[in-house]
Protein backbone atom coordinates (compact mmCIF):
# COMPACT_ATOMS: atom_id res chain seq x y z
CA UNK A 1 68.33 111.10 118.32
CA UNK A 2 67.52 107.79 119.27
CA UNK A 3 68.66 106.05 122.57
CA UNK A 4 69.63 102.35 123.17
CA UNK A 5 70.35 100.43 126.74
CA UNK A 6 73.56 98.79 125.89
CA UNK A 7 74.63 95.81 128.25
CA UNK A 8 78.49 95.96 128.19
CA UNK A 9 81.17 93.05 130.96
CA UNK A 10 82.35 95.09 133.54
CA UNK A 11 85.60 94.82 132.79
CA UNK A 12 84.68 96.95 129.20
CA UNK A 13 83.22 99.38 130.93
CA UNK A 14 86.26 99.73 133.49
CA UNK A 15 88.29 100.01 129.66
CA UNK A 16 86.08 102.71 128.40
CA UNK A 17 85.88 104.70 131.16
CA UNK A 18 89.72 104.94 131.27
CA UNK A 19 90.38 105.51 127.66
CA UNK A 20 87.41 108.29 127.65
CA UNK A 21 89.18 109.83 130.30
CA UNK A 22 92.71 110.26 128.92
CA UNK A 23 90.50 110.87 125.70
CA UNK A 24 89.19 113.80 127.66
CA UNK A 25 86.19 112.87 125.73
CA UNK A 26 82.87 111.61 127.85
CA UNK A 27 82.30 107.95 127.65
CA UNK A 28 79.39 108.54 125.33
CA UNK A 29 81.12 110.24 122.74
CA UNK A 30 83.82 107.64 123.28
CA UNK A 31 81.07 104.59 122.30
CA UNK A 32 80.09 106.59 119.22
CA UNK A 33 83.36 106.93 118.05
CA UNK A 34 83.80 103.66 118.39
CA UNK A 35 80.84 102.89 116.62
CA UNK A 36 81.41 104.90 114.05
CA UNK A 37 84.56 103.25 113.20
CA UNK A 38 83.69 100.22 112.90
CA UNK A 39 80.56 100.83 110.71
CA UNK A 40 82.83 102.77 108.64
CA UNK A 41 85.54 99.99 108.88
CA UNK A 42 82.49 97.31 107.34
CA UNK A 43 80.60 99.71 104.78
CA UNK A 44 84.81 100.24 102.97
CA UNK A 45 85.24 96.63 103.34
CA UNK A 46 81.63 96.01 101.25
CA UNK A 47 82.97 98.37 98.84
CA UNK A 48 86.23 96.75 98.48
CA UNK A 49 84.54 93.59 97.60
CA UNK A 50 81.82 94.94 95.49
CA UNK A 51 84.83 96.51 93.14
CA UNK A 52 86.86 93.40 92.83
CA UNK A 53 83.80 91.66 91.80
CA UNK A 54 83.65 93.94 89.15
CA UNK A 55 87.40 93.89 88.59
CA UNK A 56 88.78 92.45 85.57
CA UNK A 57 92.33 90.99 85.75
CA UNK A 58 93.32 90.93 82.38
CA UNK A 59 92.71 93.84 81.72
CA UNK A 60 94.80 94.95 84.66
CA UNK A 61 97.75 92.82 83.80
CA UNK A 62 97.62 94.79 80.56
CA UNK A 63 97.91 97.72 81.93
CA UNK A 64 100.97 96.90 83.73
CA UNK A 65 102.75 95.22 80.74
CA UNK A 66 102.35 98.47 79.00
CA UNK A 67 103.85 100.15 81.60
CA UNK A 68 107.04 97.99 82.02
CA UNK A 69 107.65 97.95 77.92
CA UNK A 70 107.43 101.72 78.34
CA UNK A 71 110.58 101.22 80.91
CA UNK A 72 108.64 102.07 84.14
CA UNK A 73 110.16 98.55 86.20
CA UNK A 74 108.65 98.33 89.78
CA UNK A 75 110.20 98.87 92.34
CA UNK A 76 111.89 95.73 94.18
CA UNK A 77 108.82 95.50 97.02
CA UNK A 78 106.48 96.55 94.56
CA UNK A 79 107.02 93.28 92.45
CA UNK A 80 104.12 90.50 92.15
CA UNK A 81 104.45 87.36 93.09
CA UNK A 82 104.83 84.44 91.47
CA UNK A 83 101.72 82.72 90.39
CA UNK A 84 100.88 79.50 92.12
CA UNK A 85 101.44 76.25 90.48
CA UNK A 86 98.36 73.68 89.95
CA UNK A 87 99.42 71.78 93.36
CA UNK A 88 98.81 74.74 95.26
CA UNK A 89 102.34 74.71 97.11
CA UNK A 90 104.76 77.97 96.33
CA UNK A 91 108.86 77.14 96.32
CA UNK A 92 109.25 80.32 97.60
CA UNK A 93 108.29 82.35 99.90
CA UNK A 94 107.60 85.97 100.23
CA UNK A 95 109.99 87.56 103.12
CA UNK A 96 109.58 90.96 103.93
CA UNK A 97 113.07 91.97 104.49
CA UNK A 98 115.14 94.00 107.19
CA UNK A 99 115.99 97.28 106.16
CA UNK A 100 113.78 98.62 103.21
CA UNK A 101 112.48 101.44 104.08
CA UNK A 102 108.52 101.04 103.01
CA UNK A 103 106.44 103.45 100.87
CA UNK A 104 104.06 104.84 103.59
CA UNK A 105 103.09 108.14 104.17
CA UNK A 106 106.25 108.99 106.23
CA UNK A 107 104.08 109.17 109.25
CA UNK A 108 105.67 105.84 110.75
């Protein structure tokens, strides 16, 4: 295993040792967590971005003609947008609104 002196503001360190301690975690397992995440948090954002590059959108939109001819509308949240005109400026805007219940997990 390899070791590294990390310099960190006071005030972080103050932060991490609380949050290791209600945790119940030591403050090194805490940092590696943390560093952990993060590195996992950049390599799926790389691999987001290396699959879009390879995405191709008409064949996508294709896709999802077929499936609304077969009868299979989205649902109203689900809808996309409307493309942007050639100024750039949109007439409207996209407002999440108060009361739809969203398609998570369930979890929230």
């Amino acid at each position: 295993m390899s070791q590294y002196a990390l310099r960190l503001p006071n005030s972080l360190m103050e932060h991490v040792k609380k949050l290791s301690r209600q945790d119940r975690v030591s403050m090194n397992q805490f940092m590696l967590s943390a560093i952990a995440e993060k590195a996992s948090a950049v390599a799926t954002e790389e691999y987001f971005k290396s699959r879009a590059a390879r995405a191709d959108t008409a064949k996508a939109m294709a896709v999802l003609q077929k499936i609304r001819r077969l009868g299979n509308l989205p649902l109203p949240q689900d809808e996309l947008p409307a493309p942007i005109p050639a100024g750039g400026r949109t007439a409207r805007r996209s407002v999440r609104r108060p009361g739809r219940a969203s398609r998570g997990t369930g979890s929230e």
